[in-house]
N, C-alpha and C. Protein backbone atom coordinates (compact mmCIF):
# COMPACT_ATOMS: atom_id res chain seq x y z
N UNK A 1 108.39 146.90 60.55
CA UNK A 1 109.61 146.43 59.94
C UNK A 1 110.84 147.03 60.63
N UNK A 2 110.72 148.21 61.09
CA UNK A 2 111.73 148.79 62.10
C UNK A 2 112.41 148.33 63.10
N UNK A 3 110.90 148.24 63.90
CA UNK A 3 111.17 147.50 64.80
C UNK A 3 112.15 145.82 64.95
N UNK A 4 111.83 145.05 63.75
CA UNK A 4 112.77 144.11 63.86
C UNK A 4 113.57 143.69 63.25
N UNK A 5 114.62 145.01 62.84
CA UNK A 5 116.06 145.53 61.96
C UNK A 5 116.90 144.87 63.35
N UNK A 6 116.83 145.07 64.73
CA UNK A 6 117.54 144.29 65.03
C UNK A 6 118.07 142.74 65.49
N UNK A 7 116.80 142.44 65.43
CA UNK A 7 116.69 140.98 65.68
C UNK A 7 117.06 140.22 64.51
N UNK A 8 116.83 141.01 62.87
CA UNK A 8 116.99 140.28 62.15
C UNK A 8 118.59 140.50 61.79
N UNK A 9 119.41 141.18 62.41
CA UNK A 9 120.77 141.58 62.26
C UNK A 9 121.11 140.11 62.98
N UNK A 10 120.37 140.07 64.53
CA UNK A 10 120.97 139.27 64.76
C UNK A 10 120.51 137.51 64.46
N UNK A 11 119.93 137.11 63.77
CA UNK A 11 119.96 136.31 63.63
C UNK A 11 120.67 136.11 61.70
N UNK A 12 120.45 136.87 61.51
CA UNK A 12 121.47 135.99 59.97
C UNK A 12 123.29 136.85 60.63
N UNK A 13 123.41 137.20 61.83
CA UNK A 13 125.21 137.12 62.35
C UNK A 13 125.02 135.49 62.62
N UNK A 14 124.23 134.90 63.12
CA UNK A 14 124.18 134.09 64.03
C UNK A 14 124.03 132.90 63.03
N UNK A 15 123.91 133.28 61.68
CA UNK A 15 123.85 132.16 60.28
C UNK A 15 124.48 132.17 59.85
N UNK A 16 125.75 133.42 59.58
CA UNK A 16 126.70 133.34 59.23
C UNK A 16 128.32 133.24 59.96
N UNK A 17 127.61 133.49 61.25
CA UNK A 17 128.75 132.75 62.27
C UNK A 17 129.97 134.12 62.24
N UNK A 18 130.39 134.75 61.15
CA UNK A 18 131.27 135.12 60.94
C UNK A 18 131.48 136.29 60.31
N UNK A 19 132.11 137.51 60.44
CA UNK A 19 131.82 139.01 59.61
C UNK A 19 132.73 138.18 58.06
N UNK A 20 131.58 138.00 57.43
CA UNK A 20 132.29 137.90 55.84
C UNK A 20 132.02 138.95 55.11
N UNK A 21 132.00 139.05 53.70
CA UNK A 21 131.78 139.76 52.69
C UNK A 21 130.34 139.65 52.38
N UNK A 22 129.71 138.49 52.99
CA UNK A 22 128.31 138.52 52.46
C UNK A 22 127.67 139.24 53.58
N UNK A 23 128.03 139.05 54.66
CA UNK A 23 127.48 139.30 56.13
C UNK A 23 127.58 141.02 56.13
N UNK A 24 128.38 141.39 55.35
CA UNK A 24 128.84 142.83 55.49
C UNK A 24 127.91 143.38 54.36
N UNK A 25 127.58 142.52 53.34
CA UNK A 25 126.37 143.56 52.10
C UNK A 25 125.02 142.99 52.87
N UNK A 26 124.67 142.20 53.81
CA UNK A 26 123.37 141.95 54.32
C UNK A 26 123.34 143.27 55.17
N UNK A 27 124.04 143.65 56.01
CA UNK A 27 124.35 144.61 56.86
C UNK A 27 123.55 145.86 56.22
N UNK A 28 125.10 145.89 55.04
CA UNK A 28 124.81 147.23 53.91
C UNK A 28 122.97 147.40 53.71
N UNK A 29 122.44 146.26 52.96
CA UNK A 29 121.14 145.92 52.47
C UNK A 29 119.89 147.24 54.08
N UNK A 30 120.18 146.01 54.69
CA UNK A 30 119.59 145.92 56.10
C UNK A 30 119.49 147.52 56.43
N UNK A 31 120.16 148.04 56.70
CA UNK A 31 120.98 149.46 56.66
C UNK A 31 119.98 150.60 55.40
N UNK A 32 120.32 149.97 54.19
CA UNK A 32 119.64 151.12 53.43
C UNK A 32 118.08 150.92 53.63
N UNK A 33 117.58 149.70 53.59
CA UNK A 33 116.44 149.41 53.56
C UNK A 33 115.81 150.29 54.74
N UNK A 34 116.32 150.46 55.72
CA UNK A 34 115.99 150.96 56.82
C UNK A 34 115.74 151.97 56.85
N UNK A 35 116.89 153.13 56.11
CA UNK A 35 117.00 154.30 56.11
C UNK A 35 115.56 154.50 55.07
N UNK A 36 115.65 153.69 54.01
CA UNK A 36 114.32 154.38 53.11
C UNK A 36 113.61 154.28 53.74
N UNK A 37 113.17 153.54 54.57
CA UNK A 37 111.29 153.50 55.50
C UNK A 37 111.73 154.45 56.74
N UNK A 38 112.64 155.07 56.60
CA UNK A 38 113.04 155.84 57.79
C UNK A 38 112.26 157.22 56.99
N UNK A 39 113.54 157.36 56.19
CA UNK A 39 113.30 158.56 55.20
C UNK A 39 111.74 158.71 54.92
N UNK A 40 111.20 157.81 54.12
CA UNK A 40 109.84 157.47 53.93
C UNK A 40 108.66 157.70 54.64
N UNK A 41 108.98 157.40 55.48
CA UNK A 41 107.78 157.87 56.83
C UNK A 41 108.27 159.19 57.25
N UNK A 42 109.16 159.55 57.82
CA UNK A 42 109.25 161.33 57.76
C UNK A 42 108.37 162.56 56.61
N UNK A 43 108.99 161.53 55.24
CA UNK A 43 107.80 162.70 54.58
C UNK A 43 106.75 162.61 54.30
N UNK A 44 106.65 161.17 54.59
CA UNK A 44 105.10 161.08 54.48
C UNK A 44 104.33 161.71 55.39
N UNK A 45 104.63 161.75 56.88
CA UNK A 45 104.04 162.70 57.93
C UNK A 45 104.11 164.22 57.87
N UNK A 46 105.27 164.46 57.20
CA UNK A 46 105.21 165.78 56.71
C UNK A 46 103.93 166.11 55.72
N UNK A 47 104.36 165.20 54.93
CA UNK A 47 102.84 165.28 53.50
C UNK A 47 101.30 165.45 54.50
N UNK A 48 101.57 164.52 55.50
CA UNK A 48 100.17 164.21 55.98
C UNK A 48 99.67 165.65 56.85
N UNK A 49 100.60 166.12 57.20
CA UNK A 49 100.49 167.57 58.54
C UNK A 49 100.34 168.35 57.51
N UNK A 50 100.78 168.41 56.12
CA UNK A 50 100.57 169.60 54.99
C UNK A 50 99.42 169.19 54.63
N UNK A 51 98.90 168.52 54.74
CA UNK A 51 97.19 168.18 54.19
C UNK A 51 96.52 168.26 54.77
N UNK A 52 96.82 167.87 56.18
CA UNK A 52 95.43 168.10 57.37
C UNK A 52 95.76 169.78 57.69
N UNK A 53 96.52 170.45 57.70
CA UNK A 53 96.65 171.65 57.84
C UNK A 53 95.88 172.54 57.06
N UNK A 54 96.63 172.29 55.62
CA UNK A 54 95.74 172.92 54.54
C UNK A 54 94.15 172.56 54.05
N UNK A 55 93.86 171.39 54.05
CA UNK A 55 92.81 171.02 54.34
C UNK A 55 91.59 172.11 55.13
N UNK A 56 92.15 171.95 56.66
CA UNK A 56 91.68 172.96 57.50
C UNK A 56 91.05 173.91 57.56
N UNK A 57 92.47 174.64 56.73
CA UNK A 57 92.23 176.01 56.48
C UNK A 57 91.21 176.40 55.60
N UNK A 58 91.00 175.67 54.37
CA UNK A 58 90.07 175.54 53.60
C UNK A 58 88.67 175.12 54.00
N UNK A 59 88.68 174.62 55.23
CA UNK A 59 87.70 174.15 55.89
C UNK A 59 87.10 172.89 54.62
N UNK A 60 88.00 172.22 54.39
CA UNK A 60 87.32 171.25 53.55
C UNK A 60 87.21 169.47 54.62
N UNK A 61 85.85 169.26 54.89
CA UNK A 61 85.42 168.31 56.05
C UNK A 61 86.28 166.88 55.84
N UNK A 62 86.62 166.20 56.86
CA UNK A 62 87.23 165.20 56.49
C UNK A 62 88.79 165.64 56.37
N UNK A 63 89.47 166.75 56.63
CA UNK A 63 90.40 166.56 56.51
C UNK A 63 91.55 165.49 57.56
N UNK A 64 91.32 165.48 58.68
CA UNK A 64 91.96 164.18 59.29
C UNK A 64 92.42 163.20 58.39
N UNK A 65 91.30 162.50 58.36
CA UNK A 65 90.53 161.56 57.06
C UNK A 65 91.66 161.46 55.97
N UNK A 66 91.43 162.67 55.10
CA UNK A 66 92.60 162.60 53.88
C UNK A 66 93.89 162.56 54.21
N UNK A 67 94.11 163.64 55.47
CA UNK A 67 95.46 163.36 55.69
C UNK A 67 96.22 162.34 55.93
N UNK A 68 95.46 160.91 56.54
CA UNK A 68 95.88 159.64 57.17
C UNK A 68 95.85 159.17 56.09
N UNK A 69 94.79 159.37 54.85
CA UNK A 69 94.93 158.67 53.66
C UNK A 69 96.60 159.05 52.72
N UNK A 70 96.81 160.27 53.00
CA UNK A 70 97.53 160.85 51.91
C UNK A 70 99.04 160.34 52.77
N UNK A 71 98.94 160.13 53.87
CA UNK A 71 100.33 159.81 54.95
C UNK A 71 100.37 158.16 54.08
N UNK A 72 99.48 157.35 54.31
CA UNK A 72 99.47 155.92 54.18
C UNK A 72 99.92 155.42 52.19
N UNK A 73 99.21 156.27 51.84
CA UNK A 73 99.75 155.99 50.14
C UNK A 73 100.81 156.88 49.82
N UNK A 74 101.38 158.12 50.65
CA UNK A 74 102.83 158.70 50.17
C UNK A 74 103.74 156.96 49.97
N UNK A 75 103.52 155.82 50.80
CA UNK A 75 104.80 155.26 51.05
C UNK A 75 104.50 154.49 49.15
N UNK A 76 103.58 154.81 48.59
CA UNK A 76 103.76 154.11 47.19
C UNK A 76 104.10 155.25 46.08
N UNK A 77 105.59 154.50 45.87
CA UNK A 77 106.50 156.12 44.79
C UNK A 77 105.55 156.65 43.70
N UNK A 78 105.56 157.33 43.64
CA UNK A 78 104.72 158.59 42.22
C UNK A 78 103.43 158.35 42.38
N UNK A 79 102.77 156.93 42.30
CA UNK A 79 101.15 157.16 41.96
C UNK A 79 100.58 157.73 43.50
N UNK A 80 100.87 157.32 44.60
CA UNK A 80 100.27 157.30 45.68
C UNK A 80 99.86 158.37 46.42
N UNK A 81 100.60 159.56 46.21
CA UNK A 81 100.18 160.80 46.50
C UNK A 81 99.28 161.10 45.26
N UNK A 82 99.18 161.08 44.29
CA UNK A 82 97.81 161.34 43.26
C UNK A 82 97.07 160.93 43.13
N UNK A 83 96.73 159.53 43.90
CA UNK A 83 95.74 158.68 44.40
C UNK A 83 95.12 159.68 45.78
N UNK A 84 96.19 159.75 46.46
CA UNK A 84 95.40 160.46 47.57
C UNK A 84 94.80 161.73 47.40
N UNK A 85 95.50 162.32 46.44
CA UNK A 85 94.56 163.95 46.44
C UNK A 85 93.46 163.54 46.15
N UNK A 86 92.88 162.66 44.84
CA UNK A 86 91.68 162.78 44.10
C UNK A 86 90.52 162.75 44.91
N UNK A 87 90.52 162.14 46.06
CA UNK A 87 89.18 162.16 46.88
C UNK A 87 88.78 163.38 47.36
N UNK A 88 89.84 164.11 48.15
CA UNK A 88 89.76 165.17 48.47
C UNK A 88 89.13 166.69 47.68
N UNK A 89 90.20 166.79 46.62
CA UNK A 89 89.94 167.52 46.05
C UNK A 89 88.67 167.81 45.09
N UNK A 90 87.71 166.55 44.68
CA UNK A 90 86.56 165.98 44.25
C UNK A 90 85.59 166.82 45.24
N UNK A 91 85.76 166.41 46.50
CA UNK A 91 85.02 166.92 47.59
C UNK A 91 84.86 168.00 48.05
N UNK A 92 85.79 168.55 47.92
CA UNK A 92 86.33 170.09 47.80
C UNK A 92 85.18 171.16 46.68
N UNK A 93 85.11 170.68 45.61
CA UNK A 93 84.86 170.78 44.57
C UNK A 93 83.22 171.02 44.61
N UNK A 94 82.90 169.47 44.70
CA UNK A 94 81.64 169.31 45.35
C UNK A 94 81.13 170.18 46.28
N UNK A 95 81.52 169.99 47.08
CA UNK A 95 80.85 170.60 48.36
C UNK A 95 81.14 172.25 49.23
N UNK A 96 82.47 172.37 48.62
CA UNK A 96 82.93 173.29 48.99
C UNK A 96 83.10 175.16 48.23
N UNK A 97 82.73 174.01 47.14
CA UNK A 97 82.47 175.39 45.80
C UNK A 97 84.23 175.21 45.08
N UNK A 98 84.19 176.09 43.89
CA UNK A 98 85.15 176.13 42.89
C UNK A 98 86.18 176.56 43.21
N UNK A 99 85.91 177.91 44.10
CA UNK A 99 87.48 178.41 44.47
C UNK A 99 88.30 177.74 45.36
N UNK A 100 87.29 177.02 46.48
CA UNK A 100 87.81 176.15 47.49
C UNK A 100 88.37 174.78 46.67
N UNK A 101 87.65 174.42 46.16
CA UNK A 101 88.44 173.22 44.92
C UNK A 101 89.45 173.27 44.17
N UNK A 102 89.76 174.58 43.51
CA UNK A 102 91.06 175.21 43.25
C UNK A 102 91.78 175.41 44.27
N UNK A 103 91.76 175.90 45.22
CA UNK A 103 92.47 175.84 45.70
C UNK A 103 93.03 174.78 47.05
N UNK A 104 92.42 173.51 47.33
CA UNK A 104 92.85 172.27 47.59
C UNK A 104 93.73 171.96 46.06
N UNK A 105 93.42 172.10 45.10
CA UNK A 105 94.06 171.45 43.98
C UNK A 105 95.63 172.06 43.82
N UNK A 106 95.20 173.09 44.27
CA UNK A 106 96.56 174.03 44.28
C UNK A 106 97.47 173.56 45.33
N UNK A 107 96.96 173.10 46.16
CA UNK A 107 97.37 173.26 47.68
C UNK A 107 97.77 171.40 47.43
N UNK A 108 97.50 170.76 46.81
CA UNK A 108 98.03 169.20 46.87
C UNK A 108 98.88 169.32 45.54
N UNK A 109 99.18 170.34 44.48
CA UNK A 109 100.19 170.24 43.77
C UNK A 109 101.55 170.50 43.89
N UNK A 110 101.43 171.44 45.34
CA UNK A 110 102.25 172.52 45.47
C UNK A 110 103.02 171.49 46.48
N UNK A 111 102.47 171.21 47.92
CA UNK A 111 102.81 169.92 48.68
C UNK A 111 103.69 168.95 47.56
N UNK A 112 102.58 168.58 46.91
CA UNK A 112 103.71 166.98 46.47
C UNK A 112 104.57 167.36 45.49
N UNK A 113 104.69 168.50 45.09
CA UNK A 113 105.90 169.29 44.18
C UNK A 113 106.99 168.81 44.85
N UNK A 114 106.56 169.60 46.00
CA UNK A 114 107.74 170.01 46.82
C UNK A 114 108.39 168.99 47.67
N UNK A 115 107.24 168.09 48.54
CA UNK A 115 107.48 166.88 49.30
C UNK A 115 107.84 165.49 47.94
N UNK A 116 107.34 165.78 47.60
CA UNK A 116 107.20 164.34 46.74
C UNK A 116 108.46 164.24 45.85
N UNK A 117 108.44 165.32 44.83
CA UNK A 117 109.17 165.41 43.77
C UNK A 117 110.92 165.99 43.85
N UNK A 118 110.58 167.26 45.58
CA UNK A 118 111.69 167.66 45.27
C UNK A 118 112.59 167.07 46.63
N UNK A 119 111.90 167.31 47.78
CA UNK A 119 112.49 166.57 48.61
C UNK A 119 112.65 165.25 48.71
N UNK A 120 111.85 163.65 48.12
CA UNK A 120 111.96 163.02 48.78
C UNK A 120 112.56 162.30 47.40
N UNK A 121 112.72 162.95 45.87
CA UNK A 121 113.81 162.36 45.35
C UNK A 121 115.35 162.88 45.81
N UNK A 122 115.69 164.03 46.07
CA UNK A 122 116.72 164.64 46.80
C UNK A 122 117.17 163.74 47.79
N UNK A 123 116.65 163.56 48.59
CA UNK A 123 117.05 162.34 50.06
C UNK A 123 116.95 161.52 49.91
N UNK A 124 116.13 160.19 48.67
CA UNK A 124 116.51 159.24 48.03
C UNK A 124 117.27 159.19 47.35
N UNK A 125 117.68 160.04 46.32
CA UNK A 125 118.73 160.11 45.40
C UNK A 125 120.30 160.35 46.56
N UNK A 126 120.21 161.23 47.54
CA UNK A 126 121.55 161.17 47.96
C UNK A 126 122.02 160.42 49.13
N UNK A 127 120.90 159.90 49.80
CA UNK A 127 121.27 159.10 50.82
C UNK A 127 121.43 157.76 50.75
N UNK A 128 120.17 157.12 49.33
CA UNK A 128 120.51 155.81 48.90
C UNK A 128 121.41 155.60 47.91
N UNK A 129 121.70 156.88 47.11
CA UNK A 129 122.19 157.05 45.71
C UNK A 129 121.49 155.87 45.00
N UNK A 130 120.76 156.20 44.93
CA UNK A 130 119.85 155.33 43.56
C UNK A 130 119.13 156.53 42.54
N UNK A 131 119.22 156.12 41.31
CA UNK A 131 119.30 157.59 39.98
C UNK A 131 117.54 157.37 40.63
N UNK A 132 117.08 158.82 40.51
CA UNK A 132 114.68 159.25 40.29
C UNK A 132 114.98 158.26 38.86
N UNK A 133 115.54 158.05 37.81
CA UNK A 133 114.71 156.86 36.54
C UNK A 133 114.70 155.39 37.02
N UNK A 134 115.94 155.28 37.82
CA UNK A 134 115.67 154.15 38.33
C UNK A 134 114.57 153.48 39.18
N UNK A 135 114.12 154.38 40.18
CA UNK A 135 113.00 154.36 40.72
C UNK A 135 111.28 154.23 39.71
N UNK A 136 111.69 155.24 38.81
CA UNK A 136 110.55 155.23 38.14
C UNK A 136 110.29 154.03 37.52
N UNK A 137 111.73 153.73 36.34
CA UNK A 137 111.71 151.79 36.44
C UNK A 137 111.33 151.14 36.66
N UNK A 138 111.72 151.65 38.10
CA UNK A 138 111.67 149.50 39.24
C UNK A 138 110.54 149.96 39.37
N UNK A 139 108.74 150.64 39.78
CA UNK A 139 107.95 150.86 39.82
C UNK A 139 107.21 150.24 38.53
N UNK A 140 107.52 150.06 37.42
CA UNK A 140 106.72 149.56 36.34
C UNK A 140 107.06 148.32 36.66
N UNK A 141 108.26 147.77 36.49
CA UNK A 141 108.84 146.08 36.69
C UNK A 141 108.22 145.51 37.55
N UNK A 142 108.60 145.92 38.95
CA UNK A 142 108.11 145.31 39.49
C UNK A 142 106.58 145.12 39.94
N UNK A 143 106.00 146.48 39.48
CA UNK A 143 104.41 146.15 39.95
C UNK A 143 104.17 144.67 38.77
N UNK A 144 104.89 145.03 37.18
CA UNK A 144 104.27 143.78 36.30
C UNK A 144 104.94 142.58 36.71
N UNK A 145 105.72 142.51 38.09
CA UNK A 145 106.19 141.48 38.58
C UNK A 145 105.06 140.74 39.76
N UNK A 146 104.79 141.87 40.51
CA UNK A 146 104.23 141.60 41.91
C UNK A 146 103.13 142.25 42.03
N UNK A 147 102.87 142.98 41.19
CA UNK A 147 101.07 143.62 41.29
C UNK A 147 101.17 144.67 41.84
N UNK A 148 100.16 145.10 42.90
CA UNK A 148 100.06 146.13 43.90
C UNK A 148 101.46 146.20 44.75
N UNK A 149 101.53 144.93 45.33
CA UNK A 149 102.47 144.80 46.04
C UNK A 149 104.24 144.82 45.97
N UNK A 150 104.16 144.96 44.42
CA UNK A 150 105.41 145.63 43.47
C UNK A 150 105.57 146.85 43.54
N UNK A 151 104.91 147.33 43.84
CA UNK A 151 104.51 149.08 43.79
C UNK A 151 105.32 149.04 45.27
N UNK A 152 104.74 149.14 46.21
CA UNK A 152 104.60 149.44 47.73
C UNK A 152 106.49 148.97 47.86
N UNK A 153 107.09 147.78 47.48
CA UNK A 153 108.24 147.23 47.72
C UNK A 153 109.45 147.55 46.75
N UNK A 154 109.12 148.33 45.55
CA UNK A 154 110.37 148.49 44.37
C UNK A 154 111.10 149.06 44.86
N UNK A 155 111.59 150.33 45.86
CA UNK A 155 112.78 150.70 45.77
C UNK A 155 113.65 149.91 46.79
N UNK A 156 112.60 149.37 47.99
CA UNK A 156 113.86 148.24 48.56
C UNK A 156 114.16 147.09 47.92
N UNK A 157 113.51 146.49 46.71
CA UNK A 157 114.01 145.15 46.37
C UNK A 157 114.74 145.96 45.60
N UNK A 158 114.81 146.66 44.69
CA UNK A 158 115.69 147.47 43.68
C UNK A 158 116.99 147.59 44.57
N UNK A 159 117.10 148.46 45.56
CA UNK A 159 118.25 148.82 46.63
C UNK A 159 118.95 147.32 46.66
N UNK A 160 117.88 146.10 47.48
CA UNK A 160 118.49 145.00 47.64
C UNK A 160 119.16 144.19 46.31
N UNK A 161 118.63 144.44 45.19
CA UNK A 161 119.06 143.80 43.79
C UNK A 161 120.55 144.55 43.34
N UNK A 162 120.13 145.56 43.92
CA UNK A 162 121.72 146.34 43.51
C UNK A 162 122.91 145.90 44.76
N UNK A 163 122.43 145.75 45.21
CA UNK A 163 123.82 144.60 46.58
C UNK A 163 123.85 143.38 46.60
N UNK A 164 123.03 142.69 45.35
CA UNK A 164 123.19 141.73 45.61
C UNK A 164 124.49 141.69 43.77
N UNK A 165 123.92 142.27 42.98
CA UNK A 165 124.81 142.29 41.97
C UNK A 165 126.46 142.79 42.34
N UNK A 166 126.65 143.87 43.39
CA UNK A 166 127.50 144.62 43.39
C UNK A 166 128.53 143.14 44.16
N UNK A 167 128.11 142.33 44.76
CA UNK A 167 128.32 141.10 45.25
C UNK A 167 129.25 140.27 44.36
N UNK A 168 128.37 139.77 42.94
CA UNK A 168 128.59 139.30 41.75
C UNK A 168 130.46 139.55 41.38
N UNK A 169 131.01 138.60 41.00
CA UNK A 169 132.04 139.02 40.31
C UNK A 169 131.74 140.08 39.19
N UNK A 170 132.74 141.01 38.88
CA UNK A 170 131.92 141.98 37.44
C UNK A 170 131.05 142.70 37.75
N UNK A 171 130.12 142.49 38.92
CA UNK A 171 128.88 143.30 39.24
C UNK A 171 128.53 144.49 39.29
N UNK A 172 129.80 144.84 40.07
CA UNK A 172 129.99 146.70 40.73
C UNK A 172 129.54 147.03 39.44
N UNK A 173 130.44 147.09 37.88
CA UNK A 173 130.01 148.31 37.44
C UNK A 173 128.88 148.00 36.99
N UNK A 174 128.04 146.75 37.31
CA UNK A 174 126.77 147.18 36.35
C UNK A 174 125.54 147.51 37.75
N UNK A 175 125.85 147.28 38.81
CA UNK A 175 125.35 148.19 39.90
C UNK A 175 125.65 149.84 39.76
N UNK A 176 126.54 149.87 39.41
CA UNK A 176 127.02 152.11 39.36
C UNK A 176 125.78 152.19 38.42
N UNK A 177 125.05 151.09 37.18
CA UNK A 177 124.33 151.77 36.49
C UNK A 177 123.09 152.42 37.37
N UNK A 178 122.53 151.59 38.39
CA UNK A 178 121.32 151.97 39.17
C UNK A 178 121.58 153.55 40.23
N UNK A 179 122.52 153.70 39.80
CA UNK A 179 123.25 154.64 41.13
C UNK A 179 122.63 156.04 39.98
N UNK A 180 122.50 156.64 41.61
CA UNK A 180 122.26 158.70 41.34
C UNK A 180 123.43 159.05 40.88
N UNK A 181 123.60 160.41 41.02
CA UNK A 181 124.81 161.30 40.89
C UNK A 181 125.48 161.81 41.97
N UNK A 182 125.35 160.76 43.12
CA UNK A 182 126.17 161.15 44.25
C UNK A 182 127.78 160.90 43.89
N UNK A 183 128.07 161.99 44.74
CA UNK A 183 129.79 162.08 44.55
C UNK A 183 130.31 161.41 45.63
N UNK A 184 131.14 160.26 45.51
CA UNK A 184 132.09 159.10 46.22
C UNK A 184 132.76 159.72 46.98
């Protein structure tokens, strides 16, 4: 999808012929959307190097394995990193004995504390300014909108729903409702 942020710039310039007001919130859209799968994949590789690392160390087998798993479902907000520990840490458990299981369990709470909860609402909340409830929200809606695939897409259609209202005559202030506590 990165990859063709610019082609698709240029072809809706090339639909709208003209820098308007709409051409300028497609931009905006285009722009945040970007930055979240930007943002997004950074911590998810972070998440993933904190798992195959710790993993490791624990000598719990398969860690590669989990880590590519735990990189690939960070990009789905809240459930997807607790999807990814459970295999692991099961295995851990299993095979590795109790303390080693505790401590993978320890070791994937502490990670997605920190990656999940504190950093990557922090850099969503201030770079998209979109409020962590809103997110949590658009994650119920839209999965009972779109299924699985509601999950994986809520905070950019959310992002995009909020530019498209802010658009709206009247809109702005009921767009500020979706907004963080970033300062203007």
């Amino acid at each position: 999808m990165l990859i063709e942020v610019p082609v698709l710039v240029e072809k809706i310039q090339r639909l709208f012929r003209a820098e308007s007001s709409g051409m300028k919130a497609v931009r905006r859209g285009i722009d945040s959307v970007t930055q979240y799968l930007m943002l997004k994949t950074l911590i998810s590789v972070l998440n993933g190097v904190a798992i195959w690392v710790l993993l490791t160390i624990l000598q719990v087998k398969f860690a590669f394995i989990w880590a590519v798993l735990a990189f690939l479902l960070n990009f789905i907000p809240v459930l997807g990193s607790i999807l990814a520990a459970v295999p692991p840490i099961i295995q851990a458990f299993a095979f590795n004995g109790m303390s080693t299981g505790m401590a993978a369990l320890a070791a994937f709470l502490v990670i997605n504390l920190i990656l999940g909860w504190i950093v990557d609402q922090y850099l969503c909340g201030r770079k998209l300014n979109i409020a962590t409830s809103v997110v949590l929200i658009s994650l119920l809606v839209w999965q009972g909108l779109l299924g699985l695939i509601g999950i994986l897409l809520a905070v950019p259609l959310t992002m995009t729903l909020k530019l498209i209202v802010e658009q709206v005559d009247g809109g702005a202030r009921w767009a500020r409702l979706l907004e963080g506590g970033k300062e203007h």
